[in-house]
Structures are given as C-alpha cells and as structure tokens.
N, C-alpha and C. Protein backbone atom coordinates (compact mmCIF):
# COMPACT_ATOMS: atom_id res chain seq x y z
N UNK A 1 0.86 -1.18 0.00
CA UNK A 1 0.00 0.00 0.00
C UNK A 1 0.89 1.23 0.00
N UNK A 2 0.51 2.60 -0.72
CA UNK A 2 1.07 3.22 -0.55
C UNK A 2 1.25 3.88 0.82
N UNK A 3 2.32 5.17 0.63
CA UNK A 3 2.16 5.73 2.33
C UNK A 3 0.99 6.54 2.35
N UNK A 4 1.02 7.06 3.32
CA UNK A 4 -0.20 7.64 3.92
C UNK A 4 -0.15 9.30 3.31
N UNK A 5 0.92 10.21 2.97
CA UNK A 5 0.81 11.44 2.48
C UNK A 5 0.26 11.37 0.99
N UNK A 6 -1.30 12.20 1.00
CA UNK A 6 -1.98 12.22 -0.07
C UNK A 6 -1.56 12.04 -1.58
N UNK A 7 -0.82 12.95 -1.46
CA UNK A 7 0.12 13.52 -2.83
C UNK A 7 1.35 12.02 -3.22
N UNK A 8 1.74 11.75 -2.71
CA UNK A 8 2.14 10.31 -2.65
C UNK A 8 1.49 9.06 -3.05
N UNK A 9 0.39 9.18 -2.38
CA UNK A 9 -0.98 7.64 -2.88
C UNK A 9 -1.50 8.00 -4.04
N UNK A 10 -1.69 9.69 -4.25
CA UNK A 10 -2.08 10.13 -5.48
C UNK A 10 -1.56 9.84 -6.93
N UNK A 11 0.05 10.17 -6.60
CA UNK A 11 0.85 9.95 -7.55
C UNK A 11 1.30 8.24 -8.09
N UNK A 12 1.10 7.54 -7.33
CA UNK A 12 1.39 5.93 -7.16
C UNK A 12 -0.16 5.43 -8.02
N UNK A 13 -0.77 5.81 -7.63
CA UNK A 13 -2.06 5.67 -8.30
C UNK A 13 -2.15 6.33 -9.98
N UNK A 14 -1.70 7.56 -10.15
CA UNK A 14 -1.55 8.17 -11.90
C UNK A 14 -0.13 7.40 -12.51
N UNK A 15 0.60 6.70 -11.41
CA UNK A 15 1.61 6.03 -12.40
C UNK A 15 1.49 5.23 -12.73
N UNK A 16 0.54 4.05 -11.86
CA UNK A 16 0.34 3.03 -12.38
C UNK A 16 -1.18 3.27 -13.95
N UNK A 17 -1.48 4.35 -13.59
CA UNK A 17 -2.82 4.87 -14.81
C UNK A 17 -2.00 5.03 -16.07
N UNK A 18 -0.66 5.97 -15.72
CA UNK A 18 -0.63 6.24 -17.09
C UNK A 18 0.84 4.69 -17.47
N UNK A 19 0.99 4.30 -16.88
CA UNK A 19 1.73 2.78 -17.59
C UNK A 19 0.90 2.11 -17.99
N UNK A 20 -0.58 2.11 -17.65
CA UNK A 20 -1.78 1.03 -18.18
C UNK A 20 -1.55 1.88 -19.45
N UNK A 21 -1.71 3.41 -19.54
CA UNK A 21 -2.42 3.76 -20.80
C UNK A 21 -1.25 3.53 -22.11
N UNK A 22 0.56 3.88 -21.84
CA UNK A 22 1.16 3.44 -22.36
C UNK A 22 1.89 2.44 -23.16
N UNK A 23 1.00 1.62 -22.27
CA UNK A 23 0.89 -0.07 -22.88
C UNK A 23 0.19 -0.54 -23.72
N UNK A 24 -1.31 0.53 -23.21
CA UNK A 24 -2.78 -0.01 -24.41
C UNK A 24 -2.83 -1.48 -23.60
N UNK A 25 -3.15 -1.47 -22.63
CA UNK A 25 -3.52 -2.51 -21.61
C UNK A 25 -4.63 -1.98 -20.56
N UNK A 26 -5.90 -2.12 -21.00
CA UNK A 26 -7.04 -1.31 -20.76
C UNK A 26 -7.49 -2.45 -19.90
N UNK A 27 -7.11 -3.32 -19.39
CA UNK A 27 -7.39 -4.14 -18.35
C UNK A 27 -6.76 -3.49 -16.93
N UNK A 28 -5.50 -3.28 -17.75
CA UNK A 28 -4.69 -2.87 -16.43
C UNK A 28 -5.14 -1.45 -16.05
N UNK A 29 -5.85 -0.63 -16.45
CA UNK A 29 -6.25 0.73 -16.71
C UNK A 29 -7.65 0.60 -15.70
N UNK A 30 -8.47 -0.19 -16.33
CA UNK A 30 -9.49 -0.60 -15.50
C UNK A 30 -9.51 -0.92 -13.88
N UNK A 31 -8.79 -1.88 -14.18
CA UNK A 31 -8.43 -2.03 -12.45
C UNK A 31 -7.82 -1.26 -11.73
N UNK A 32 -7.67 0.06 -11.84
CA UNK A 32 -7.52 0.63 -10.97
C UNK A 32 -9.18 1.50 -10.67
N UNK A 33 -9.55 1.34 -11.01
CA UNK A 33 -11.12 2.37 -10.52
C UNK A 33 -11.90 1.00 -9.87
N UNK A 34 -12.75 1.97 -8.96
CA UNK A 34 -13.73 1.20 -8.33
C UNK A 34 -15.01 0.16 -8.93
N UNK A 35 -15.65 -0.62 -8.21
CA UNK A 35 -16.22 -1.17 -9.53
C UNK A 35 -17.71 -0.34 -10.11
N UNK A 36 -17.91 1.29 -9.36
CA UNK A 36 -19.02 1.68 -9.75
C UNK A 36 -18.32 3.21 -10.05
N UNK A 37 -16.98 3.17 -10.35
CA UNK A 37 -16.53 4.26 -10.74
C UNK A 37 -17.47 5.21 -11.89
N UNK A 38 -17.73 6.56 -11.24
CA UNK A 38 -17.95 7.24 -12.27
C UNK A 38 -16.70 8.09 -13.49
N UNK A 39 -16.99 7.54 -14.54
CA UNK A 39 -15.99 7.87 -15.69
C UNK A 39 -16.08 8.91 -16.36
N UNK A 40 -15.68 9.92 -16.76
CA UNK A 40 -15.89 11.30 -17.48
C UNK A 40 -15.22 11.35 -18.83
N UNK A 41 -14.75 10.78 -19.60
CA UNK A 41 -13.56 10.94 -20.52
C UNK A 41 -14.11 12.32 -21.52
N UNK A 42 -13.84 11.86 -22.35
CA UNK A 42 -14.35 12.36 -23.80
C UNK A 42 -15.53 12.46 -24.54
N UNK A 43 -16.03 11.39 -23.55
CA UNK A 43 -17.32 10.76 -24.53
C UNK A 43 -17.98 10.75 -23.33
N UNK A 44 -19.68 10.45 -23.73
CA UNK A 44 -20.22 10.48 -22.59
C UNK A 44 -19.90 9.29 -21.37
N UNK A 45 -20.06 9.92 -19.90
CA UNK A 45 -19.77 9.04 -18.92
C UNK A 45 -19.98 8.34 -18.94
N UNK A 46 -19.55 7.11 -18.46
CA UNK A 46 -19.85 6.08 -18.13
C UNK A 46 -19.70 5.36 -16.45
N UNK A 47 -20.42 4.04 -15.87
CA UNK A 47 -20.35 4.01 -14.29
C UNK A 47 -19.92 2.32 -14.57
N UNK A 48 -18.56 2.54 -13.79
CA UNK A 48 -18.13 1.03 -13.37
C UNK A 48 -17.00 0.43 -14.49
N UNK A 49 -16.37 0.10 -14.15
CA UNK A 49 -15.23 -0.43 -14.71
C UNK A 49 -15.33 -1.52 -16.89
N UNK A 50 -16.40 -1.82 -16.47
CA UNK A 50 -16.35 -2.39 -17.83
C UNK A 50 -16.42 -1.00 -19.14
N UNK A 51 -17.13 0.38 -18.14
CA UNK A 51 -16.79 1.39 -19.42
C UNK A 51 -15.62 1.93 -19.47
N UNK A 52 -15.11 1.84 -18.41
CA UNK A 52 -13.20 2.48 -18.60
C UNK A 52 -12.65 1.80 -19.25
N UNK A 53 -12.66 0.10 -19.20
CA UNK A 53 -12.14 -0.62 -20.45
C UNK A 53 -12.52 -0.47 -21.47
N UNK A 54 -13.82 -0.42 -21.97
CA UNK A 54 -13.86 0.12 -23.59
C UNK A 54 -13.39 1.31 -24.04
N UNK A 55 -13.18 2.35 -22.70
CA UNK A 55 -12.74 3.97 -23.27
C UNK A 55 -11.25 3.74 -24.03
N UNK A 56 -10.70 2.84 -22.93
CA UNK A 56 -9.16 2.82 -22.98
C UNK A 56 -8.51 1.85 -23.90
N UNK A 57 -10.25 0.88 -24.29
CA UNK A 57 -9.43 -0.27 -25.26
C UNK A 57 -9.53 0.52 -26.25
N UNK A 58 -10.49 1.52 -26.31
CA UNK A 58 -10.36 2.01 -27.73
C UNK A 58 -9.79 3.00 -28.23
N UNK A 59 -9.14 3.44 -27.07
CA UNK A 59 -7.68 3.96 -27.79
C UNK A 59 -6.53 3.68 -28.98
N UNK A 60 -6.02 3.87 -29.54
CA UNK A 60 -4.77 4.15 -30.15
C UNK A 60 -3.99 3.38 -29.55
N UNK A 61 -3.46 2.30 -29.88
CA UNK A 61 -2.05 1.64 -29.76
C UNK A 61 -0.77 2.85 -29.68
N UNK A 62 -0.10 2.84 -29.05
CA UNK A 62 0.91 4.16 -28.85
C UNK A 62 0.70 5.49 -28.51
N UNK A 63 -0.87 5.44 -27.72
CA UNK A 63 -1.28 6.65 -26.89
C UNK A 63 -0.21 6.66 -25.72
N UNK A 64 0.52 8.02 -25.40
CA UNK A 64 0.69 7.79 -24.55
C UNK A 64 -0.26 9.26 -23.37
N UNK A 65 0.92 9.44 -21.90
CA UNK A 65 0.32 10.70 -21.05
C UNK A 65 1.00 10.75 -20.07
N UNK A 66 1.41 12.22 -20.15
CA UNK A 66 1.70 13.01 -18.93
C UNK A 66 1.36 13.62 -18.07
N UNK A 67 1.25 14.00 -16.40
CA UNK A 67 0.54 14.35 -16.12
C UNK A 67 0.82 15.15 -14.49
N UNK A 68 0.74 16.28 -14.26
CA UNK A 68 1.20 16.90 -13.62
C UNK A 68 0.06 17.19 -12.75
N UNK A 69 0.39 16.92 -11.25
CA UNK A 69 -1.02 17.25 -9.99
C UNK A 69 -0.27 18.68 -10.03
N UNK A 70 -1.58 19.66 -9.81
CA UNK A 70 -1.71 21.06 -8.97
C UNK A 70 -2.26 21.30 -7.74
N UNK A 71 -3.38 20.36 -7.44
CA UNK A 71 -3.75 20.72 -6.21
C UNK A 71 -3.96 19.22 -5.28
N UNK A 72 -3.70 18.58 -4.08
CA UNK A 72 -4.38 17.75 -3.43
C UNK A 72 -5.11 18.08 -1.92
N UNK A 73 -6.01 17.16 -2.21
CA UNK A 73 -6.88 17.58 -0.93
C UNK A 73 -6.79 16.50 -0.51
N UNK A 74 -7.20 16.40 1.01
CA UNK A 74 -7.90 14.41 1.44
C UNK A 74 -8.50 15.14 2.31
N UNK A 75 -10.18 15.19 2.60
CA UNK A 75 -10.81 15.41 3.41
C UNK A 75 -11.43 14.54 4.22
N UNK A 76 -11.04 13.19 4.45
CA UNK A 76 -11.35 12.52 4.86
C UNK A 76 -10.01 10.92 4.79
N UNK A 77 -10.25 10.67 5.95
CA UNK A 77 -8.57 9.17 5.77
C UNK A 77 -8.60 8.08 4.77
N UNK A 78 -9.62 7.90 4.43
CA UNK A 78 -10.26 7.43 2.94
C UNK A 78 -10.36 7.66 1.82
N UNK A 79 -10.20 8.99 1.87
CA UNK A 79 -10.23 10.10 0.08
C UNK A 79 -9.36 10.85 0.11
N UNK A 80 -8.92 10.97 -1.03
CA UNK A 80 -7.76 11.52 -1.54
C UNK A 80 -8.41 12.02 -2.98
N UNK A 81 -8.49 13.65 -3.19
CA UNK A 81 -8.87 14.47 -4.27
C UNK A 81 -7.42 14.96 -4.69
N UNK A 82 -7.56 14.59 -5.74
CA UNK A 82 -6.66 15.62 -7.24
C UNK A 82 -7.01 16.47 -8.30
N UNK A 83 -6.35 17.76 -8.31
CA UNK A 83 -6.42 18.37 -9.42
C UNK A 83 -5.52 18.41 -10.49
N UNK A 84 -5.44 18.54 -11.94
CA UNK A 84 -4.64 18.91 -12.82
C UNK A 84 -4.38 18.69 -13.76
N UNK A 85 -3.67 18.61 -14.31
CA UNK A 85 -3.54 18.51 -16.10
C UNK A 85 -3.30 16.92 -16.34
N UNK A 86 -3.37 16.83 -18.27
CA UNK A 86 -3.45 15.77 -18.57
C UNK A 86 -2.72 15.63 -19.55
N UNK A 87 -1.53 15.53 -20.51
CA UNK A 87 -1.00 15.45 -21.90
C UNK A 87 -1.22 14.32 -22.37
N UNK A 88 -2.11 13.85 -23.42
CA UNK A 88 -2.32 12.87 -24.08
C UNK A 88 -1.72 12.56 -25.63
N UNK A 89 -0.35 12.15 -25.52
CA UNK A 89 0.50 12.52 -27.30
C UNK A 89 -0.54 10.91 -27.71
N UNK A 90 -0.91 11.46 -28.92
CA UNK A 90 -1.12 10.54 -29.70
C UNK A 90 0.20 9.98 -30.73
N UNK A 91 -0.27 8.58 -31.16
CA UNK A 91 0.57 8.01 -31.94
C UNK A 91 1.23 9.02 -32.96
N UNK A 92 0.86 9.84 -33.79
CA UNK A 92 1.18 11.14 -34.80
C UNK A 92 1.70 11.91 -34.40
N UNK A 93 2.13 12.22 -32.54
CA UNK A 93 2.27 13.38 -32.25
C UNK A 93 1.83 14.28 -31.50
N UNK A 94 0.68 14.13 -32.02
CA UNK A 94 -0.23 15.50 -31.76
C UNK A 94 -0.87 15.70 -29.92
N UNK A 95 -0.56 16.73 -29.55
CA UNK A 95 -0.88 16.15 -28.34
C UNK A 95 -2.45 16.94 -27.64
N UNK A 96 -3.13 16.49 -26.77
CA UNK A 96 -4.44 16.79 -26.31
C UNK A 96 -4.45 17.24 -24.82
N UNK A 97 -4.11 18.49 -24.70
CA UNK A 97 -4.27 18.76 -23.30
C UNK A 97 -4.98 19.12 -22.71
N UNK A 98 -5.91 18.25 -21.72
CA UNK A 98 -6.70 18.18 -20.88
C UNK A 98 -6.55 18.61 -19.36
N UNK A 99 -7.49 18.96 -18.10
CA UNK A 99 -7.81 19.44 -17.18
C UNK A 99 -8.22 17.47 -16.70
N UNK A 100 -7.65 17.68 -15.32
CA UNK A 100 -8.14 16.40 -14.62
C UNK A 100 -8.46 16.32 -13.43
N UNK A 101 -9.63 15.71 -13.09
CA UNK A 101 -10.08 15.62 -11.50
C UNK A 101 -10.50 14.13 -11.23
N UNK A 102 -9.68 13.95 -10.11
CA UNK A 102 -10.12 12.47 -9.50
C UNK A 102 -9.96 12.41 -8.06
N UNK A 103 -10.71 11.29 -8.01
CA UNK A 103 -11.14 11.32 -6.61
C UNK A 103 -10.85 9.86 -6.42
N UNK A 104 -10.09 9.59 -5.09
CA UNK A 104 -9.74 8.22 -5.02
C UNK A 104 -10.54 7.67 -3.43
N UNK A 105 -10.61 6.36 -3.63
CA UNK A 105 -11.37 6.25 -2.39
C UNK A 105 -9.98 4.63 -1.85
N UNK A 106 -10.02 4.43 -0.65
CA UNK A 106 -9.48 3.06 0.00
C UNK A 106 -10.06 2.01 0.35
N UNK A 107 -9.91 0.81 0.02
CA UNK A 107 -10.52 -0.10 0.11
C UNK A 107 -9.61 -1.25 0.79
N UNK A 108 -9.99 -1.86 1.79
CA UNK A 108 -9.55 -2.73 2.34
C UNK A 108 -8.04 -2.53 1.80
N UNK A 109 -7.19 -1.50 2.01
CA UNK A 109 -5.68 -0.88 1.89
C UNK A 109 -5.32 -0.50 0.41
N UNK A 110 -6.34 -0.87 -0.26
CA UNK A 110 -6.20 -0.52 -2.27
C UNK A 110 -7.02 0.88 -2.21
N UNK A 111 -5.71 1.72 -2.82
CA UNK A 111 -5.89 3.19 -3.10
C UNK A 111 -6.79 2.56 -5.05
N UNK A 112 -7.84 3.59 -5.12
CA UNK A 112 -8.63 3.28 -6.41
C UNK A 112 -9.44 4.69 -6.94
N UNK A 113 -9.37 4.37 -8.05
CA UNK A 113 -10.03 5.86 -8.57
C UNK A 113 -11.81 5.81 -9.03
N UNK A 114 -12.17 6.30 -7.93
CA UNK A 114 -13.82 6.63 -7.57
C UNK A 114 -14.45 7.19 -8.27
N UNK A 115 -13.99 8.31 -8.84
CA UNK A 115 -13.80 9.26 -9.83
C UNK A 115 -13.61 9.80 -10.66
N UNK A 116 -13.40 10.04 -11.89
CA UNK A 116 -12.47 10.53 -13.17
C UNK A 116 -13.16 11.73 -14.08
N UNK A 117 -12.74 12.48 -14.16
CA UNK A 117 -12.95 14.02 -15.02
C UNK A 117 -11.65 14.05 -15.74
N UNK A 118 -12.31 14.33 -16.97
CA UNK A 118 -11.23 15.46 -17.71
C UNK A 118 -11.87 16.51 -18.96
N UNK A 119 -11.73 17.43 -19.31
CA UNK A 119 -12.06 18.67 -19.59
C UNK A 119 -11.47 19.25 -20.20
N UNK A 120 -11.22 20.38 -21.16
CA UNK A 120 -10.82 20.88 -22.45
C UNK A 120 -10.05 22.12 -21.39
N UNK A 121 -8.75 22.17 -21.81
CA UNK A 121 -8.10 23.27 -20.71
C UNK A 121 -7.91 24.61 -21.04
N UNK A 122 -8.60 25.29 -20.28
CA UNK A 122 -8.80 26.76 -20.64
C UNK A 122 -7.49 27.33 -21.40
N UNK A 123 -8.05 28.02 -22.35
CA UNK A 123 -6.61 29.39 -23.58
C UNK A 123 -6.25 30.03 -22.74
C-alpha cells in the first residue's frame, strides 16, 4: 500500500494509470477504478469499470500521457482528491491537453479511482 501522504498515494495511483495507458492494456487501466466508478472521458460518462475498459481499449495503440497534480486535498482518511492537467500525445504526435479531477477512495488498503474528469483546458 502506498504511504499515507496524499500527494504520494495520489501519484502511485496516476503512475500506475498512465503505464496502463502506455501499454494499451485497458485491463490494467481498469483495475484501478472502483467497480461503480464514475468515468468522465471524452465521450459520454460512463459508471463502473467495464466502461473504462472500452474507453481505454479504444484507444490508439501508442497513446501515450503526462501528467502533472496542482492541487491535493484528502478530506477525509479514505479520500484523496486531485487536481490537474493531462498530456495525451497521440501516436502522430499531436498532443491533447486536458484538465483532470479524481477522486480516489481506499478499500480494504487498495488506493482506487472513484472518480475521473477530464475537460478541455482553458486558452
């Protein structure tokens, strides 16, 4: 389990997200959210883990993402909130920078993402 400073469980949690997404291993992507996770991507939401796998299977082979926290909160010894950006290079290049909010919850010592937003980042 990770340690106990937010920003820490936070970050252990987006590394193992964005090595799922680098792989194009949308299994491994999946399992990290809860199983009634609400999903925000691109497309309309979706609740619970079998729609994060189709978001992420249907990605691009050689998507990758970077991703930088700005703000953490934990208002509670259970939750752990993040704010911040998202760089999504596609296979071509081109990259998609997004706004990100998640919310992680603990489960029997598994840090998991409860949560997921992302958003078109203000000019």
């Amino acid at each position: 389990m990770p340690g106990t400073d937010a920003t820490e469980i936070l970050r252990t949690v987006l590394d193992q997200w964005k090595a799922g997404i680098g792989a194009h291993d949308a299994q491994r992507v999946a399992a990290l959210f809860t199983d009634d996770a609400v999903f925000q991507g691109l497309r309309p939401y979706t609740v619970g883990r079998a729609g994060v796998f189709a978001y992420y299977d249907g990605q691009p082979p050689g998507l990758t993402v970077d991703y930088r926290i700005e703000e953490v909160r934990r208002p509670a010894e259970q939750v752990v909130l993040g704010y911040g950006t998202a760089d999504f290079t596609r296979p071509d290049g081109a990259v998609l920078s997004l706004m990100l909010g998640i919310a992680l919850t603990c489960d029997e010592g598994r840090w998991l993402i409860q949560q997921y937003q992302v958003s078109a980042r203000p000019v």
